[in-house]
C-alpha atoms as a PDB file:
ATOM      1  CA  UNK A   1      -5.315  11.526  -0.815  1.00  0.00           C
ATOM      2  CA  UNK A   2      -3.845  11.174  -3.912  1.00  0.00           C
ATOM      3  CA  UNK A   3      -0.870   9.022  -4.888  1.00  0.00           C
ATOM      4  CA  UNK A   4       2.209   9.067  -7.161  1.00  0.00           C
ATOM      5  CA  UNK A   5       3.491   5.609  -6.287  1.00  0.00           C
ATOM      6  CA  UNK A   6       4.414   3.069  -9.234  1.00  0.00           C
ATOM      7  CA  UNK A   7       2.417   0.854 -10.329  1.00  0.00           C
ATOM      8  CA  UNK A   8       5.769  -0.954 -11.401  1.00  0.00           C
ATOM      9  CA  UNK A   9       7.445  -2.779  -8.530  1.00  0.00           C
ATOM     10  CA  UNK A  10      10.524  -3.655 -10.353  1.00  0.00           C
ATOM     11  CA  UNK A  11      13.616  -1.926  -8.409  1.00  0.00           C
ATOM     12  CA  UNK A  12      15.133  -0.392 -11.334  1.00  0.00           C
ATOM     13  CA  UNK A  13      12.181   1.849 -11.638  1.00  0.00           C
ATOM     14  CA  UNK A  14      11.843   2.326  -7.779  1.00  0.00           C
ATOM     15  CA  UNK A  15      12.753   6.600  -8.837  1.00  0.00           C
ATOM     16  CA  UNK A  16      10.195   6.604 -11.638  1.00  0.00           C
ATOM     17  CA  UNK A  17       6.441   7.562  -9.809  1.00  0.00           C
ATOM     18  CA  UNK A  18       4.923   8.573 -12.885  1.00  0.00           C
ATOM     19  CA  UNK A  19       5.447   5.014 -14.547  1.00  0.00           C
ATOM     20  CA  UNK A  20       1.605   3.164 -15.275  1.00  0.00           C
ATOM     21  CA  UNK A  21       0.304   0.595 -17.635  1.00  0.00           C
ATOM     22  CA  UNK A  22      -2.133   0.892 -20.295  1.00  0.00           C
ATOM     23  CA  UNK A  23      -4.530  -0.517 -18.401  1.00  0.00           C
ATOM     24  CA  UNK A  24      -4.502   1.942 -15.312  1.00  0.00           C
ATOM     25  CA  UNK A  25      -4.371   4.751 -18.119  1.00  0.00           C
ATOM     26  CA  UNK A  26      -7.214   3.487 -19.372  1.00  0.00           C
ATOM     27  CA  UNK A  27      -9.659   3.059 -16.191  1.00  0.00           C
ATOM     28  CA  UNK A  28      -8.346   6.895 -15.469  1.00  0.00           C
ATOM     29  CA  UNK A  29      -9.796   8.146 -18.807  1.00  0.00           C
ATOM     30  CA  UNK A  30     -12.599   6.655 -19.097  1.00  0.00           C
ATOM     31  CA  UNK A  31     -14.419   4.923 -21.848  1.00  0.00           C
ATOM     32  CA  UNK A  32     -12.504   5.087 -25.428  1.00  0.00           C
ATOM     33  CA  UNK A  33     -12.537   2.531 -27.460  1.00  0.00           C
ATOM     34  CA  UNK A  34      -9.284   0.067 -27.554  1.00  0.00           C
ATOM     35  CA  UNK A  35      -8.422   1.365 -31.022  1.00  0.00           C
ATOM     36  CA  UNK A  36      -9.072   5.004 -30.231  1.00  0.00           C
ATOM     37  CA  UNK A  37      -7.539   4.743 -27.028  1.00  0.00           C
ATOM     38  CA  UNK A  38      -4.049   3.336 -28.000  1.00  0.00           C
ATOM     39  CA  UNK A  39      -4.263   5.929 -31.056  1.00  0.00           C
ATOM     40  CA  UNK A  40      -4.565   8.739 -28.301  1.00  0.00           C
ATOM     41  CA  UNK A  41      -1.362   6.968 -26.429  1.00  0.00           C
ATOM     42  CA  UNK A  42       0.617   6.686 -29.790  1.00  0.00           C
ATOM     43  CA  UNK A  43       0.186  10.332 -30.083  1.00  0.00           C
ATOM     44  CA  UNK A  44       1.109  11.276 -26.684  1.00  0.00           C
ATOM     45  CA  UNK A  45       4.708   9.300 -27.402  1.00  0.00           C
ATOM     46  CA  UNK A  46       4.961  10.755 -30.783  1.00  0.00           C
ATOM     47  CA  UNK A  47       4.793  13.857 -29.317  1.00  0.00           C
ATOM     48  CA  UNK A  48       6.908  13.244 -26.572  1.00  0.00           C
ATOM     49  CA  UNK A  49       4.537  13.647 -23.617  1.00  0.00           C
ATOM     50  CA  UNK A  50       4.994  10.185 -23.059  1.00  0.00           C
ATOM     51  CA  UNK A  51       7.661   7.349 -23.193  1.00  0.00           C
ATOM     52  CA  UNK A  52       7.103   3.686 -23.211  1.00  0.00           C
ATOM     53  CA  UNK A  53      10.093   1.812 -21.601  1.00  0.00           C
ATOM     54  CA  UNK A  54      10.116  -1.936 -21.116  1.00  0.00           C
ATOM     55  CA  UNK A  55      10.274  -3.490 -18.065  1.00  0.00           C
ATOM     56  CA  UNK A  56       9.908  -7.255 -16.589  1.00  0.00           C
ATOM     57  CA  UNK A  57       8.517  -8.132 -13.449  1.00  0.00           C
ATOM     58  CA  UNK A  58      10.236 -11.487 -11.897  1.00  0.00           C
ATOM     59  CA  UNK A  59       8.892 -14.638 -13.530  1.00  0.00           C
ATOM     60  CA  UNK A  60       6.658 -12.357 -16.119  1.00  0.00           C
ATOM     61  CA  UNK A  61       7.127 -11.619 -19.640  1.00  0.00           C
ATOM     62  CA  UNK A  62       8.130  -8.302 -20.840  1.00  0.00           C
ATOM     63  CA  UNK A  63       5.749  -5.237 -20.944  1.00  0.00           C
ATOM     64  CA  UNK A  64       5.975  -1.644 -21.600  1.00  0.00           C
ATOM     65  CA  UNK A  65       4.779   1.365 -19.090  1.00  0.00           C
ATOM     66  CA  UNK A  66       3.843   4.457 -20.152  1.00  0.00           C
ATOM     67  CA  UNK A  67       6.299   7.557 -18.186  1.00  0.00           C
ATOM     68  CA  UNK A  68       5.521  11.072 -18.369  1.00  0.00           C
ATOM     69  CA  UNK A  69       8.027  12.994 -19.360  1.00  0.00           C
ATOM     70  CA  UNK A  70       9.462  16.922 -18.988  1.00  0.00           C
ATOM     71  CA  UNK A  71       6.832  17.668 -21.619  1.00  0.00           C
ATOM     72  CA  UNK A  72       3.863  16.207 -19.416  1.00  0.00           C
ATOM     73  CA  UNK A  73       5.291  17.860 -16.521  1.00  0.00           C
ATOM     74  CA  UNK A  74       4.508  21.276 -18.433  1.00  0.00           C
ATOM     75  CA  UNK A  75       1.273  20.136 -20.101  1.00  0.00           C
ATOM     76  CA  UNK A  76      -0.139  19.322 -16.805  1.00  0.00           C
ATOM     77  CA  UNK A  77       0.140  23.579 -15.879  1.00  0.00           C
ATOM     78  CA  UNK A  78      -1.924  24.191 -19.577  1.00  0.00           C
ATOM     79  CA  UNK A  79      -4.586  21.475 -18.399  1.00  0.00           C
ATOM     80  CA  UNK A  80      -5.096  23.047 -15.325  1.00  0.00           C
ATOM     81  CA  UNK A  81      -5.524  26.265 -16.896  1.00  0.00           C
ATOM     82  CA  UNK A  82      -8.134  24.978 -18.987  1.00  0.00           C
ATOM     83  CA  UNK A  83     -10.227  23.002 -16.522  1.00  0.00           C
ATOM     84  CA  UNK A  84     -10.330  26.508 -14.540  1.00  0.00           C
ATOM     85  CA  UNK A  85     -11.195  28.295 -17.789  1.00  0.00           C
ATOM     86  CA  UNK A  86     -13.877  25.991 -18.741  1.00  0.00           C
ATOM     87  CA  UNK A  87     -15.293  26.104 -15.253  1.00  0.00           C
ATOM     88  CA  UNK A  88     -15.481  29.653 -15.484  1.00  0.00           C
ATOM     89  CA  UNK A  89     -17.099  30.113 -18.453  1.00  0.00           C
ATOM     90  CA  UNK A  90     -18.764  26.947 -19.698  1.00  0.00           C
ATOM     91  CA  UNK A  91     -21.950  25.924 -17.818  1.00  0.00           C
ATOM     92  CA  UNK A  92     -21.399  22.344 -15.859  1.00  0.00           C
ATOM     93  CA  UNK A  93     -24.041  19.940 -16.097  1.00  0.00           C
ATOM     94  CA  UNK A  94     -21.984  17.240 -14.028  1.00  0.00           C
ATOM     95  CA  UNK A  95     -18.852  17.632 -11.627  1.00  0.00           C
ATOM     96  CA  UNK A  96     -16.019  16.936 -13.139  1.00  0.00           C
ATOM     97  CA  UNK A  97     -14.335  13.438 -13.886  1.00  0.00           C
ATOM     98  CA  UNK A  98     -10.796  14.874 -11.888  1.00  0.00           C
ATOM     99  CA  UNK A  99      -9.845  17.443  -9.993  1.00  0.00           C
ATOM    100  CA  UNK A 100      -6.526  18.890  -9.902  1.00  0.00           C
ATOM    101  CA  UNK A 101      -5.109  18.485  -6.093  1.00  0.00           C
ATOM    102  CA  UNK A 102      -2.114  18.578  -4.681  1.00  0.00           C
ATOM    103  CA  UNK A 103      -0.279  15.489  -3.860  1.00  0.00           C
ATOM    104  CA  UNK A 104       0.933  16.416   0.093  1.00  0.00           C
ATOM    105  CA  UNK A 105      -2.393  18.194   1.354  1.00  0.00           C
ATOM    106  CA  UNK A 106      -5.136  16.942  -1.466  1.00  0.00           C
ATOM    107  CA  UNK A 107      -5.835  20.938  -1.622  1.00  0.00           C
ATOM    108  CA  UNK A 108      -7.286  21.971  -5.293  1.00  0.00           C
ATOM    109  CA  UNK A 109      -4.955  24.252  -7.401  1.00  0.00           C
ATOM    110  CA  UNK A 110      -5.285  26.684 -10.437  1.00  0.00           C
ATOM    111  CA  UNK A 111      -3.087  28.040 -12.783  1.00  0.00           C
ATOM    112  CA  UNK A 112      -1.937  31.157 -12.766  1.00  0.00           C
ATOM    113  CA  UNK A 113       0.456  33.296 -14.780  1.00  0.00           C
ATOM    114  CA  UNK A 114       4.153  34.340 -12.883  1.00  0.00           C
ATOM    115  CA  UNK A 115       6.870  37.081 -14.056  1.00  0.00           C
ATOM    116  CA  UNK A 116      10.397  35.609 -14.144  1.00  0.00           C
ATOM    117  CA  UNK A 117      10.849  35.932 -10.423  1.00  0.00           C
ATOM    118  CA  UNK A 118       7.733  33.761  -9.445  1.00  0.00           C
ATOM    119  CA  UNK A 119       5.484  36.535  -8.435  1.00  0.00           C
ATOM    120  CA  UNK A 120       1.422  36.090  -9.363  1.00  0.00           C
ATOM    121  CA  UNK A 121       0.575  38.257 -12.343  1.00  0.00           C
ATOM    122  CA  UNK A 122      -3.129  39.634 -12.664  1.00  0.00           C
ATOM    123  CA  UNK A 123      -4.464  38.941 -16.251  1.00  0.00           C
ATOM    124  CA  UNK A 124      -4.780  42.604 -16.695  1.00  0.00           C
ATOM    125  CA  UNK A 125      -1.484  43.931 -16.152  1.00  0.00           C
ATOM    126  CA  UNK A 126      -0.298  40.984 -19.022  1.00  0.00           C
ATOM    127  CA  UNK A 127       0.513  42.811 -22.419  1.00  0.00           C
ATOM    128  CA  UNK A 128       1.667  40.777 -25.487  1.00  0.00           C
ATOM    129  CA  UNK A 129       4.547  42.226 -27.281  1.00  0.00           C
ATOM    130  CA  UNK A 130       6.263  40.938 -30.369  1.00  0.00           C
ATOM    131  CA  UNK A 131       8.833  38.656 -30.152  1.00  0.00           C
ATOM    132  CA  UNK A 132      11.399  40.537 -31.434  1.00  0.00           C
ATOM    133  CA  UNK A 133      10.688  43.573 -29.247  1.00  0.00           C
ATOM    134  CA  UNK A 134      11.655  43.452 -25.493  1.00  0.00           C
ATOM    135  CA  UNK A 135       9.044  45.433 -23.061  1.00  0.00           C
ATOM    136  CA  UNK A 136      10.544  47.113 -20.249  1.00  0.00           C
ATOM    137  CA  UNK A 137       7.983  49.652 -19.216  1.00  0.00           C
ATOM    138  CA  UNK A 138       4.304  49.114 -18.798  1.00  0.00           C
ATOM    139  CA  UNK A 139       2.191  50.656 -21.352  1.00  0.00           C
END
C-alpha cells in the first residue's frame, strides 16, 4: 500500500506529507545522472512544481526537502492522463516503472475529463470552442 508519510520527522513539518529529500527523489526516478538529475529538480522549482524549504533535524545540520506544491497537485491529473494514453496506444515492451494507485485502497486510477459539476465526460461529446465564444448548446 502506498504511503504519503514524511520522510521529514521534524514537528514543524508534521502537516507537510509530500515533503522528500533528493535522495528519495532520486531512487524513485531512477537512474539520471547527478548533474542531469538536479537540473531536472531546478526546473521543477523554477517552474513552481516544486519548493525547497529548509529544515533541521535535532543535532543535524541544515538541509533542504523538496514539497510539491498546488502546481504538482494538478500535474499529477496530466501524468496520469498520459501514462493511460501511452498505454493505449504505444506498444509496452516492459511494465511500467509506477503505477498510479490510490493512497486508501491501492486501486489503479485514470484520468478522465469532468463538466463543471463533476460528472464523467465521454471524449466524443467534448467540442473545442474558442475562447472568446461561450458554447451553450451541443453542436
Amino acid at each position: 500500500m502506498p504511503s504519503r508519510r514524511s520522510e521529514c520527522s521534524s514537528s514543524a513539518n508534521a502537516n507537510r506529507p509530500h515533503r522528500r529529500s533528493a535522495a528519495s527523489h532520486s531512487s524513485a526516478t531512477g537512474s539520471a545522472s547527478p548533474p542531469t538529475y538536479a537540473a531536472r529538480l531546478a526546473s521543477l522549482i523554477d517552474h513552481g512544481v516544486l519548493e525547497r524549504p529548509p529544515y533541521q533535524e535535532p543535532g543535524q545540520r541544515t538541509r533542504h526537502a523538496y514539497d510539491i506544491t498546488p502546481a504538482d497537485e494538478e500535474l499529477r491529473v496530466v501524468m496520469v492522463a498520459m501514462q493511460q494514453w501511452g498505454d493505449a496506444h504505444i506498444p509496452q515492451t516492459q511494465s511500467p516503472r509506477v503505477l498510479p494507485v490510490t493512497i486508501d485502497t491501492g486501486e489503479h486510477v485514470r484520468a478522465g475529463v469532468l463538466d463543471s459539476k463533476g460528472r464523467v465526460v465521454a471524449g466524443p461529446d467534448v467540442a473545442y470552442f474558442p475562447a472568446s465564444v461561450t458554447a451553450t448548446a451541443s453542436t
